[in-house]
PDB file of N, CA and C in Angstrom:
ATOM      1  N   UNK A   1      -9.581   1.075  -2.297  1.00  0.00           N
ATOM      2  CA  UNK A   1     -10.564   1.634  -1.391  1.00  0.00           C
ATOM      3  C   UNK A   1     -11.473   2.598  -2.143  1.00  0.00           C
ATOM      4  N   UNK A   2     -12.227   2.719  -1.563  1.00  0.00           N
ATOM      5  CA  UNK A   2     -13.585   3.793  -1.831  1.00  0.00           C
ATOM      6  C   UNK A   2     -12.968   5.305  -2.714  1.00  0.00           C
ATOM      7  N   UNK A   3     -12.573   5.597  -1.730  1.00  0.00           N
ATOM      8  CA  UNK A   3     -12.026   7.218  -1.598  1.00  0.00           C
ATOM      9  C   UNK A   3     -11.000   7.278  -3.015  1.00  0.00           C
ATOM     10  N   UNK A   4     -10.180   6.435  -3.467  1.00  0.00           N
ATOM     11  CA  UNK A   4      -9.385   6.138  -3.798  1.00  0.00           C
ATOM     12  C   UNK A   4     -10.350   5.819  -5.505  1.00  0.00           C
ATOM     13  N   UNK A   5     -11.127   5.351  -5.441  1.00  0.00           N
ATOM     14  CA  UNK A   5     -11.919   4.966  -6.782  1.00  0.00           C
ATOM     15  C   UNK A   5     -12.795   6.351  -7.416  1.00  0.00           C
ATOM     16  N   UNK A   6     -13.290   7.220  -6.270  1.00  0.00           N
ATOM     17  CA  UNK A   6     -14.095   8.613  -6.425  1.00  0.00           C
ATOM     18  C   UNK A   6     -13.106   9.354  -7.077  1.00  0.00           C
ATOM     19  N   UNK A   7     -11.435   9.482  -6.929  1.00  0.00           N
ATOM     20  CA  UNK A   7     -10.613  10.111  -7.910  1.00  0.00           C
ATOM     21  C   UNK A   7     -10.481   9.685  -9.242  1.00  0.00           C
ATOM     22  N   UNK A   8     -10.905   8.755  -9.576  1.00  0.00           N
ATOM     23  CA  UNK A   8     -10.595   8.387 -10.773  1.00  0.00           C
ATOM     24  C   UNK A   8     -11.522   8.731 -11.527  1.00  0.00           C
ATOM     25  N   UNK A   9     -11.538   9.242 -13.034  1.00  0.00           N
ATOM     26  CA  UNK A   9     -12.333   9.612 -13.787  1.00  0.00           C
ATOM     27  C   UNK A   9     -13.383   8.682 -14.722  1.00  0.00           C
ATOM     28  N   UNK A  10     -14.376   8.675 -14.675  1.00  0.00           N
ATOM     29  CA  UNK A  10     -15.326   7.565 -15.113  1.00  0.00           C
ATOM     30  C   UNK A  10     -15.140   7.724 -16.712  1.00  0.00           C
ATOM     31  N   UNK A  11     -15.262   5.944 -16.997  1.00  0.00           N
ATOM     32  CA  UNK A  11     -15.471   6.241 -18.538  1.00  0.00           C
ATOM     33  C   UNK A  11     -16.369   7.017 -19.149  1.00  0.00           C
ATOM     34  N   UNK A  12     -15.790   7.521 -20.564  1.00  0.00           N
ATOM     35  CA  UNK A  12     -17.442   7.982 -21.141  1.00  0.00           C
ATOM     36  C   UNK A  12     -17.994   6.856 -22.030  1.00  0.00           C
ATOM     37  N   UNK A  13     -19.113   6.746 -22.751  1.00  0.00           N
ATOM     38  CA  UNK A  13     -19.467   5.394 -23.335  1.00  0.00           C
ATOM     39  C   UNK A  13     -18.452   4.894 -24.419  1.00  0.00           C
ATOM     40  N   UNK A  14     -17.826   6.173 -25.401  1.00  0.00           N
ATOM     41  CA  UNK A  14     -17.088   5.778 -26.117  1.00  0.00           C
ATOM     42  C   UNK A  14     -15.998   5.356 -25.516  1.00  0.00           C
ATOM     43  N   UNK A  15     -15.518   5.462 -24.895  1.00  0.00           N
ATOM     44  CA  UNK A  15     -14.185   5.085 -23.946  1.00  0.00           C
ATOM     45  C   UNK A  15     -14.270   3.726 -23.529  1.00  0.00           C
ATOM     46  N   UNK A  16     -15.764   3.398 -23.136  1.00  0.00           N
ATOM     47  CA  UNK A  16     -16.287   1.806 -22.568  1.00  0.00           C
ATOM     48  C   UNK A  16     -15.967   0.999 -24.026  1.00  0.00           C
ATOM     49  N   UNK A  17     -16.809   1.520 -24.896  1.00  0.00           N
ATOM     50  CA  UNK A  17     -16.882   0.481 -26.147  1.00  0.00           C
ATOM     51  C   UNK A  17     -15.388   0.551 -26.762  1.00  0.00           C
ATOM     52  N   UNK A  18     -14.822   1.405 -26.612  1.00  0.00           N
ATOM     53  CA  UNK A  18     -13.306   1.296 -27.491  1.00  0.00           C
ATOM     54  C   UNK A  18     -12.278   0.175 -26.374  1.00  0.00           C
ATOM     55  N   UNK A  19     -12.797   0.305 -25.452  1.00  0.00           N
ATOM     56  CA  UNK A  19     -11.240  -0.619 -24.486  1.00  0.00           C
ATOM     57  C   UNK A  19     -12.566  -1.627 -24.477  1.00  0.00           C
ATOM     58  N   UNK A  20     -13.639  -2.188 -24.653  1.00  0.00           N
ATOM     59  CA  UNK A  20     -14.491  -3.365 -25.024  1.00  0.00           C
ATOM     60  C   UNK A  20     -14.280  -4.327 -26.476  1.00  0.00           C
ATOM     61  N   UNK A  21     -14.008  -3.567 -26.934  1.00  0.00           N
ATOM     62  CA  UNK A  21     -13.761  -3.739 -28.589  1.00  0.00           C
ATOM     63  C   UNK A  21     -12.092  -4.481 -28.495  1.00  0.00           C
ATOM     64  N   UNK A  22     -11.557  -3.943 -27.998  1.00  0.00           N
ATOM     65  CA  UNK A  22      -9.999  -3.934 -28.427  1.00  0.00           C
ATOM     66  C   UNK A  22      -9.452  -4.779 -26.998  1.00  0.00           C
ATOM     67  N   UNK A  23     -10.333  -5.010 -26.110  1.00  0.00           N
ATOM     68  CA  UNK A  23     -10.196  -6.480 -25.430  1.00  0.00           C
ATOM     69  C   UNK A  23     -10.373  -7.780 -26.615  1.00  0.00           C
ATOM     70  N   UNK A  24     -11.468  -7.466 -27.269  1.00  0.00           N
ATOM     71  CA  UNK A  24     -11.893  -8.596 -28.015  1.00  0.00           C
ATOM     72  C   UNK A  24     -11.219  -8.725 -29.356  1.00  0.00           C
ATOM     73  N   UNK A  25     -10.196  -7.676 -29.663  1.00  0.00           N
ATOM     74  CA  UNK A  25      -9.391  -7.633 -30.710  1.00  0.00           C
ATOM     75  C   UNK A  25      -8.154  -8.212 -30.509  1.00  0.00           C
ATOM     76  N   UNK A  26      -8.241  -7.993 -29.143  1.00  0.00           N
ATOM     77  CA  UNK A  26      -6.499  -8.840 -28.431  1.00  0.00           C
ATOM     78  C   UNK A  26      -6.670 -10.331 -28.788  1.00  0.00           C
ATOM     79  N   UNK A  27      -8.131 -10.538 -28.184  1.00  0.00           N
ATOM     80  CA  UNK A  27      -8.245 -11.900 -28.311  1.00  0.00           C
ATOM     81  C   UNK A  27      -7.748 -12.960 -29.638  1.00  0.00           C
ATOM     82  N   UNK A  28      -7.614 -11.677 -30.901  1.00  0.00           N
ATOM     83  CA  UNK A  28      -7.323 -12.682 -31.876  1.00  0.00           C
ATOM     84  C   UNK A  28      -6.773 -11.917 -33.011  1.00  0.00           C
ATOM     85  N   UNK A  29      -5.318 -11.088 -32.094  1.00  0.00           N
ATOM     86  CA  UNK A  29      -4.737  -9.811 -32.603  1.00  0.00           C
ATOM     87  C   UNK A  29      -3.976 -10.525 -33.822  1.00  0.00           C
ATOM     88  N   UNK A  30      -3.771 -11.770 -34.227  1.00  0.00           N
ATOM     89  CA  UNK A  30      -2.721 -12.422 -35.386  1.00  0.00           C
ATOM     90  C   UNK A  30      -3.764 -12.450 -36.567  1.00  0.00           C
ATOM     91  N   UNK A  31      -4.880 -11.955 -36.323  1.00  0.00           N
ATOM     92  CA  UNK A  31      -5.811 -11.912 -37.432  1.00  0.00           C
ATOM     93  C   UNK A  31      -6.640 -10.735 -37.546  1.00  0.00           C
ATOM     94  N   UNK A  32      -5.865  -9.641 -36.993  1.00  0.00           N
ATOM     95  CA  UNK A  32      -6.747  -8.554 -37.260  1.00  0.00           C
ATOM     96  C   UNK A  32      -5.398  -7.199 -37.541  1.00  0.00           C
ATOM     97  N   UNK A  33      -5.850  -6.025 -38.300  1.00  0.00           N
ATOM     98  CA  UNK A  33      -4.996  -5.174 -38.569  1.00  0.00           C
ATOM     99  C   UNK A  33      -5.198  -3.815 -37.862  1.00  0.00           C
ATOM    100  N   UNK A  34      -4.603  -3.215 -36.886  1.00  0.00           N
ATOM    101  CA  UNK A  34      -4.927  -2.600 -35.824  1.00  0.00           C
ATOM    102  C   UNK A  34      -4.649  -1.597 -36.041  1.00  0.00           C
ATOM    103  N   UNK A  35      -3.891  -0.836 -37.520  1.00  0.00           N
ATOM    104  CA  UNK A  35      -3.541   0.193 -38.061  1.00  0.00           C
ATOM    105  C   UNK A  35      -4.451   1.062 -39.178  1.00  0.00           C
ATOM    106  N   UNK A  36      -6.184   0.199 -39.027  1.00  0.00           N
ATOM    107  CA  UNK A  36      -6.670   1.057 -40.100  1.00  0.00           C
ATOM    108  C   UNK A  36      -8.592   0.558 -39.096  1.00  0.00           C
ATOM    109  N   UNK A  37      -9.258   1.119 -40.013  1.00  0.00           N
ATOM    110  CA  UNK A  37     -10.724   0.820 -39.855  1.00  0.00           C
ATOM    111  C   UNK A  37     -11.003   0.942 -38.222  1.00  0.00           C
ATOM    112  N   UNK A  38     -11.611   0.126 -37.643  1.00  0.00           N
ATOM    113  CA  UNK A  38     -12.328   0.231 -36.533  1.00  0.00           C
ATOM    114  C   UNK A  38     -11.403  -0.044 -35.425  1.00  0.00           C
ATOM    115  N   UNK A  39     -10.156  -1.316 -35.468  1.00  0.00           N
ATOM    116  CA  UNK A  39      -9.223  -1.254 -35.129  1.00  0.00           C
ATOM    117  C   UNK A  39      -8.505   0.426 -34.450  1.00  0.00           C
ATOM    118  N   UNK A  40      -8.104   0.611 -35.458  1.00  0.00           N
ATOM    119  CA  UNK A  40      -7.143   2.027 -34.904  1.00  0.00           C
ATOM    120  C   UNK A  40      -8.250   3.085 -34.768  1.00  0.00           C
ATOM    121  N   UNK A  41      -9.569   3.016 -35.030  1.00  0.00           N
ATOM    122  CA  UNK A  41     -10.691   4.118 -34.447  1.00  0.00           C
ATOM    123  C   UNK A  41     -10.121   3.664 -32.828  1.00  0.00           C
ATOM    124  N   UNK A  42     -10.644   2.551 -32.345  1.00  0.00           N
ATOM    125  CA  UNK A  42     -11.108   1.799 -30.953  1.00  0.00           C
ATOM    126  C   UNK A  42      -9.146   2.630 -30.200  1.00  0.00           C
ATOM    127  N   UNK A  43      -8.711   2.231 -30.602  1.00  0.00           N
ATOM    128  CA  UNK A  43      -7.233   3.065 -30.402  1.00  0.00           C
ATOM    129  C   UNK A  43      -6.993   4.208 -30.105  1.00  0.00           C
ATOM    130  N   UNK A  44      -7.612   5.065 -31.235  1.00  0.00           N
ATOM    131  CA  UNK A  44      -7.516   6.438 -31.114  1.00  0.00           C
ATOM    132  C   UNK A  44      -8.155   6.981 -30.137  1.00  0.00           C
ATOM    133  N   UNK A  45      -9.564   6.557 -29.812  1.00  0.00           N
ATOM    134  CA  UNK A  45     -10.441   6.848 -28.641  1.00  0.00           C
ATOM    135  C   UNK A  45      -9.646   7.223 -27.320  1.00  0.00           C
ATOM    136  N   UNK A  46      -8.619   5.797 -26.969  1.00  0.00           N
ATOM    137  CA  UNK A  46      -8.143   5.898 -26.137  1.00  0.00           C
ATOM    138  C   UNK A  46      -6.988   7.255 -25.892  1.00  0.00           C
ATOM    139  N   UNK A  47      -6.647   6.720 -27.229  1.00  0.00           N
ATOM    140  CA  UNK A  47      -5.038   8.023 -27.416  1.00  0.00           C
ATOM    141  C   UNK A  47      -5.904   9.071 -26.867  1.00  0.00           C
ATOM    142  N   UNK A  48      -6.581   9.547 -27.310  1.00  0.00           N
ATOM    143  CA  UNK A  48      -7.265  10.795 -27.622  1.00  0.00           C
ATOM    144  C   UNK A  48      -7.961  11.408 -26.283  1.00  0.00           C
ATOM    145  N   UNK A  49      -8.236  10.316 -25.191  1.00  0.00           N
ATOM    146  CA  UNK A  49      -8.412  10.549 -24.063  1.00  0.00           C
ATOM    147  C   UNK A  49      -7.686  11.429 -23.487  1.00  0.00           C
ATOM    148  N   UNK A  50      -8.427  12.018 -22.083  1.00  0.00           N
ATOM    149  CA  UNK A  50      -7.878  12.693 -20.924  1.00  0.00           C
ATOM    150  C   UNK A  50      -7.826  11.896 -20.025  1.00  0.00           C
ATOM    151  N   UNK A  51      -7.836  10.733 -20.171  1.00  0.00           N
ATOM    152  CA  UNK A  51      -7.647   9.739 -18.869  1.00  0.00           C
ATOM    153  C   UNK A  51      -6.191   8.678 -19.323  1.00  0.00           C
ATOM    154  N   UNK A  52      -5.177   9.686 -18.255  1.00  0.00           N
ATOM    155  CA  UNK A  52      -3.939   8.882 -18.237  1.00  0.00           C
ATOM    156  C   UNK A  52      -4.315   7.436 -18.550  1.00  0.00           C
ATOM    157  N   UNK A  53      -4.397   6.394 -17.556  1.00  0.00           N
ATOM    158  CA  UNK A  53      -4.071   4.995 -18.210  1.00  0.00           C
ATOM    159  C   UNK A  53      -4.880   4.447 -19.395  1.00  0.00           C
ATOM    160  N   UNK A  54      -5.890   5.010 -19.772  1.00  0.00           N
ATOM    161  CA  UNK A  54      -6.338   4.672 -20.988  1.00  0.00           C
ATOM    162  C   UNK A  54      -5.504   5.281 -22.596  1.00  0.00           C
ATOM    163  N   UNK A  55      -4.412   6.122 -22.057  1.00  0.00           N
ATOM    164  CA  UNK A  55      -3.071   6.715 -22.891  1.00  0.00           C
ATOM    165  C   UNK A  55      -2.136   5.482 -22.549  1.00  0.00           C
ATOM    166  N   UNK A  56      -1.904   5.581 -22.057  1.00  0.00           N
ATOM    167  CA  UNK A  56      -0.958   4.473 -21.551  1.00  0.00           C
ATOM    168  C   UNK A  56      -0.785   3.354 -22.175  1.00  0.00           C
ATOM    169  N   UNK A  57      -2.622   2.542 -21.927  1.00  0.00           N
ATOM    170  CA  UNK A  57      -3.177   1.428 -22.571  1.00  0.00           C
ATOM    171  C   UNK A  57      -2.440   1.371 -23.955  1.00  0.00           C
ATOM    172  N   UNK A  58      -2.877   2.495 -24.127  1.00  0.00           N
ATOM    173  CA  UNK A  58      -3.184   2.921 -25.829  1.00  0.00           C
ATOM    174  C   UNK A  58      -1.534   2.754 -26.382  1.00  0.00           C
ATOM    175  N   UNK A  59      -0.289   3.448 -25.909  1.00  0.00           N
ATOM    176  CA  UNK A  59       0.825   3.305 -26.101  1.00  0.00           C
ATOM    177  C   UNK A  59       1.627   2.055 -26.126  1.00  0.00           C
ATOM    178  N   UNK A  60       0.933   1.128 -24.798  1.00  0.00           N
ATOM    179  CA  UNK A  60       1.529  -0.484 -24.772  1.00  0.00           C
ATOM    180  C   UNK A  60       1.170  -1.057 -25.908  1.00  0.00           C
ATOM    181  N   UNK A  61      -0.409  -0.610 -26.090  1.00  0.00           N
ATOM    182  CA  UNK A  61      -0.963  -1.819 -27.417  1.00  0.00           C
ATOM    183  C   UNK A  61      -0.288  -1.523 -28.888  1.00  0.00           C
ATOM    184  N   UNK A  62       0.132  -0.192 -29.232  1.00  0.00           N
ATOM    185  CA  UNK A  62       0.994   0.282 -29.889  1.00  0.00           C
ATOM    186  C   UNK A  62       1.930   0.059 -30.343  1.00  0.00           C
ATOM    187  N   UNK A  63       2.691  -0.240 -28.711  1.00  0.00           N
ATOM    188  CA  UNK A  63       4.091  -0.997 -28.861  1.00  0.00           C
ATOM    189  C   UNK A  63       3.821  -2.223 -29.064  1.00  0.00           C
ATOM    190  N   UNK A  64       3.211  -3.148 -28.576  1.00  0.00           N
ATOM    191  CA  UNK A  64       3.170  -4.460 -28.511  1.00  0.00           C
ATOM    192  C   UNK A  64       2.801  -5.240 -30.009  1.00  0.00           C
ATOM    193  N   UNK A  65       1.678  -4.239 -30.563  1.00  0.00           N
ATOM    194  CA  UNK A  65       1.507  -4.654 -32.211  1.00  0.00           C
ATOM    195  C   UNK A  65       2.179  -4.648 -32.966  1.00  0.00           C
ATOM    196  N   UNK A  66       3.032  -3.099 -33.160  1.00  0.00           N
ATOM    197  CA  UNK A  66       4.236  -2.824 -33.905  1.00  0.00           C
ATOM    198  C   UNK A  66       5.008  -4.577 -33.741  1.00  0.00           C
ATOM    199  N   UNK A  67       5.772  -4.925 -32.488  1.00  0.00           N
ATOM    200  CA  UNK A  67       6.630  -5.646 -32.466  1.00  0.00           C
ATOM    201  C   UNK A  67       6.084  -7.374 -33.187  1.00  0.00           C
ATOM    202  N   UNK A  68       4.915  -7.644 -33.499  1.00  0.00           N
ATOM    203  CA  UNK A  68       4.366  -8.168 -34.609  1.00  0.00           C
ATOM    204  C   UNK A  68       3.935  -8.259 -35.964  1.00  0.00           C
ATOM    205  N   UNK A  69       3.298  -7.301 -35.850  1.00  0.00           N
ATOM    206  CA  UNK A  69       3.052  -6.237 -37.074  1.00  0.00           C
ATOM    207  C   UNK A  69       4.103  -4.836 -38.066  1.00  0.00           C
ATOM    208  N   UNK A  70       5.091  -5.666 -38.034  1.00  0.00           N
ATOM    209  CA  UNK A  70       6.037  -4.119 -38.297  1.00  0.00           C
ATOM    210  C   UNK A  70       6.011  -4.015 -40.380  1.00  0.00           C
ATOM    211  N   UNK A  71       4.639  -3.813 -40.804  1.00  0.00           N
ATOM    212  CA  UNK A  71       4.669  -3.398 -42.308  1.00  0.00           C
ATOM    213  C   UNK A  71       4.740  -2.074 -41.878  1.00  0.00           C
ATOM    214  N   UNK A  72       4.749  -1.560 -43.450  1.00  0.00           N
ATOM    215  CA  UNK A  72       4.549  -0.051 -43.783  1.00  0.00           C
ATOM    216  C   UNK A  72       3.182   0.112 -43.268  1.00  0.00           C
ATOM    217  N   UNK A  73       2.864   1.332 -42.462  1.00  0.00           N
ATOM    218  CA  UNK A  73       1.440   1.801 -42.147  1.00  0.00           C
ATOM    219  C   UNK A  73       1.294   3.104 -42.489  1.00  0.00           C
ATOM    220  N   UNK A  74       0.397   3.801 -42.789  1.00  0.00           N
ATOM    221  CA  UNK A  74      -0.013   4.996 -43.119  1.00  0.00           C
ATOM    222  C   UNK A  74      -0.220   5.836 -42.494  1.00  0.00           C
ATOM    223  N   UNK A  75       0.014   7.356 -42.693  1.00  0.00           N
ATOM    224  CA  UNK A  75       0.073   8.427 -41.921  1.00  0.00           C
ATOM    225  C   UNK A  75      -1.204   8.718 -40.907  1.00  0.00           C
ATOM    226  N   UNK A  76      -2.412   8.295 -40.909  1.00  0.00           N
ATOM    227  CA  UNK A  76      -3.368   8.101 -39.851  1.00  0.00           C
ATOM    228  C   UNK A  76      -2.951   7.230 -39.120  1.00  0.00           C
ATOM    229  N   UNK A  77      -2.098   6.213 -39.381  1.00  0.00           N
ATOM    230  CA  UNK A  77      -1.887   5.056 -38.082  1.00  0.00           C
ATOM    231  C   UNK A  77      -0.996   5.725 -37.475  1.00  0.00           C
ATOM    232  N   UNK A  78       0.082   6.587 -37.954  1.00  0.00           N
ATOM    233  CA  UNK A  78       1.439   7.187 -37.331  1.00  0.00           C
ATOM    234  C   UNK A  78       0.607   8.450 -36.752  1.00  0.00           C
ATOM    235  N   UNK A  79      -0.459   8.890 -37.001  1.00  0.00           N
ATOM    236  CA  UNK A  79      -0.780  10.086 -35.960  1.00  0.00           C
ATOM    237  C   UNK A  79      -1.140  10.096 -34.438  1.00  0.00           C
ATOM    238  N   UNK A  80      -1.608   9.144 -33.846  1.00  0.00           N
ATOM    239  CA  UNK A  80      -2.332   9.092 -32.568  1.00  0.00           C
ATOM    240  C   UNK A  80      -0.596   8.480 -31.959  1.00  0.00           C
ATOM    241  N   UNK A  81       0.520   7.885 -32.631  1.00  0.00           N
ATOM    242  CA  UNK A  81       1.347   7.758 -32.175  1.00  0.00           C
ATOM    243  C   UNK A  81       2.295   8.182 -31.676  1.00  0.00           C
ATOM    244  N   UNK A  82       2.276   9.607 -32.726  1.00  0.00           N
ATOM    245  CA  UNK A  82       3.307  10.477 -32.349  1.00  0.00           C
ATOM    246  C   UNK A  82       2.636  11.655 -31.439  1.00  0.00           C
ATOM    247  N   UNK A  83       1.283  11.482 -31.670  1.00  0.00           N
ATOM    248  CA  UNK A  83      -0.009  12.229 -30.556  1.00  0.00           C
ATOM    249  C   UNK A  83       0.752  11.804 -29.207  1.00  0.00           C
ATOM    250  N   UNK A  84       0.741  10.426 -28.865  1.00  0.00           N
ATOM    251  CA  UNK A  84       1.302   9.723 -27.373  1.00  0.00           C
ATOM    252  C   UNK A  84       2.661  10.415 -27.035  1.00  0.00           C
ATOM    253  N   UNK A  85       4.134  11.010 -28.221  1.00  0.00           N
ATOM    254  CA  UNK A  85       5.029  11.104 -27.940  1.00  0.00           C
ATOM    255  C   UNK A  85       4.905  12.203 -27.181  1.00  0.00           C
ATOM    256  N   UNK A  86       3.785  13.350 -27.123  1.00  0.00           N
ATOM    257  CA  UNK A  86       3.765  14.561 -26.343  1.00  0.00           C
ATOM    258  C   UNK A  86       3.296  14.509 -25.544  1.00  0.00           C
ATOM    259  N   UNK A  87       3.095  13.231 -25.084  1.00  0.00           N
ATOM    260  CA  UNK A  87       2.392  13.195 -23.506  1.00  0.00           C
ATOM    261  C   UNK A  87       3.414  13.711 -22.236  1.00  0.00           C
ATOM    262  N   UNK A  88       2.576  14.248 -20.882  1.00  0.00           N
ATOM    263  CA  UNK A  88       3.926  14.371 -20.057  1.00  0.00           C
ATOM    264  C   UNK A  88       4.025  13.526 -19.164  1.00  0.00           C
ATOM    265  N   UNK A  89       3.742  12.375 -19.918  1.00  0.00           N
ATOM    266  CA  UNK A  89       3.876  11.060 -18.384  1.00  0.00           C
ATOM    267  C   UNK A  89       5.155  10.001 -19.312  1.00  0.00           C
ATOM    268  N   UNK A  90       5.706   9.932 -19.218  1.00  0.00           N
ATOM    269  CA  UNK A  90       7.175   9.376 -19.625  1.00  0.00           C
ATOM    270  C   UNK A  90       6.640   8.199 -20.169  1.00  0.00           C
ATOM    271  N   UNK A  91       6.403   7.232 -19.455  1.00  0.00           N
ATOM    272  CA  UNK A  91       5.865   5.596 -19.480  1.00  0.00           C
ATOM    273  C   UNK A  91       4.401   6.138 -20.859  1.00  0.00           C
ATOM    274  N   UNK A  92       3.956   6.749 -21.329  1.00  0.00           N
ATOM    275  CA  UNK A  92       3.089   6.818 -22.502  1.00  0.00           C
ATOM    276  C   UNK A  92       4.385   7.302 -23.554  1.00  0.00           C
ATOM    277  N   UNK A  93       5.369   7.966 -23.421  1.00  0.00           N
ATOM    278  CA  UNK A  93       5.989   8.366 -24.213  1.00  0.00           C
ATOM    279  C   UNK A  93       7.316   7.655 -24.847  1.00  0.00           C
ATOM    280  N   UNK A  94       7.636   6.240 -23.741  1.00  0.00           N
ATOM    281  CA  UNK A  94       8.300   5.354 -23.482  1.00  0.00           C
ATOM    282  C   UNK A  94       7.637   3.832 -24.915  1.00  0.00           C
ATOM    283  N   UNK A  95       6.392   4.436 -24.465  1.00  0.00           N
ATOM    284  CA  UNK A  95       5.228   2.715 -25.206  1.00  0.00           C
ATOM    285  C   UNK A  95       5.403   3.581 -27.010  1.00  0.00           C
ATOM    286  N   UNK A  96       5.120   5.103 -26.887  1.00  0.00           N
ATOM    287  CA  UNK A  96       4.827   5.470 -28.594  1.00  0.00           C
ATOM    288  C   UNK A  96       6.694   4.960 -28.752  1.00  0.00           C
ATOM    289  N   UNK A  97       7.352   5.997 -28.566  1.00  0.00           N
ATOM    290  CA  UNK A  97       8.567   5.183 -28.959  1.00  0.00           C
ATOM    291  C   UNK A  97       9.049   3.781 -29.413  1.00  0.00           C
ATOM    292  N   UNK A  98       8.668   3.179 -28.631  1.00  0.00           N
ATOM    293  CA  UNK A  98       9.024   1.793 -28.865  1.00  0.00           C
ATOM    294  C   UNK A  98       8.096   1.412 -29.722  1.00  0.00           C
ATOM    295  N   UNK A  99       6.763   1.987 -30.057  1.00  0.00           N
ATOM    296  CA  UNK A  99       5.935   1.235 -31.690  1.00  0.00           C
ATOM    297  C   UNK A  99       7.118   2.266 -32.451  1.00  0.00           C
ATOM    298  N   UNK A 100       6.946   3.072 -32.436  1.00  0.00           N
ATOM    299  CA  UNK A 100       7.693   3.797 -33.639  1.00  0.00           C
ATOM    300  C   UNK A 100       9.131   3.045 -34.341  1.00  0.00           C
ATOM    301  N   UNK A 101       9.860   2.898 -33.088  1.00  0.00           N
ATOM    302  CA  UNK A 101      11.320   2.269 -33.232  1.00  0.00           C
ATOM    303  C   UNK A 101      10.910   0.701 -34.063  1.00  0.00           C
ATOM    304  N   UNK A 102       9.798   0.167 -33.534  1.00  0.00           N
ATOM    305  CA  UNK A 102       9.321  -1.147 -34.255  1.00  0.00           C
ATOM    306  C   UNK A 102       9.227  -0.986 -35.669  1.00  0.00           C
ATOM    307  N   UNK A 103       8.470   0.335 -36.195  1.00  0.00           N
ATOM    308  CA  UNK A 103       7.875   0.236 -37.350  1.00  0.00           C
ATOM    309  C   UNK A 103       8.720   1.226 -38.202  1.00  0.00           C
ATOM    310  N   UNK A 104      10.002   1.455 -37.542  1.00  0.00           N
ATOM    311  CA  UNK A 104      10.786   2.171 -38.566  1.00  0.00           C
ATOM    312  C   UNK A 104      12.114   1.327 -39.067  1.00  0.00           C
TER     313      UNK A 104
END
């Protein structure tokens, strides 16, 4: 409903183009590396947000890559991750965990 959409916080542009980007990165995630360059920018955006489910987002895709992707990654890829572990919504802190547990 209406009322119900006015609570929610509007994207900002970077917020549009990073969950735009990383739709189109899903699309053909077995060929792309989501732990460095524009990849984990489009990521961080989200982490880095004040808008719960775009944290959230950010923690599933996290987890979900790790459990494909489990090389060694570098201390910028491990930051926005362990950024998610201090969230206070459980289910974001639930998704960094489980990349972490993947990639350790």
């Amino acid at each position: 409903d209406s009322a119900h959409r006015e609570d929610e916080p509007l994207l900002g542009d970077k917020e549009r183009q990073a969950v735009n980007m990383l739709v189109e990165l899903f699309e053909r995630r077995s060929t792309v590396s989501f732990y460095e360059g524009e990849p984990l920018k489009a990521l961080s955006t989200l982490v880095y947000s004040d808008i719960y489910h775009l944290q959230l987002s950010a923690a599933t895709a996290f987890s979900e890559i790790s459990e494909i992707d489990t090389r060694p990654v570098s201390r910028e890829a491990l930051e926005p991750i362990l950024y998610l572990l201090q969230s206070p919504h459980i289910d974001v802190q639930h998704g960094a965990s489980a990349a972490l547990g993947n990639l350790a």
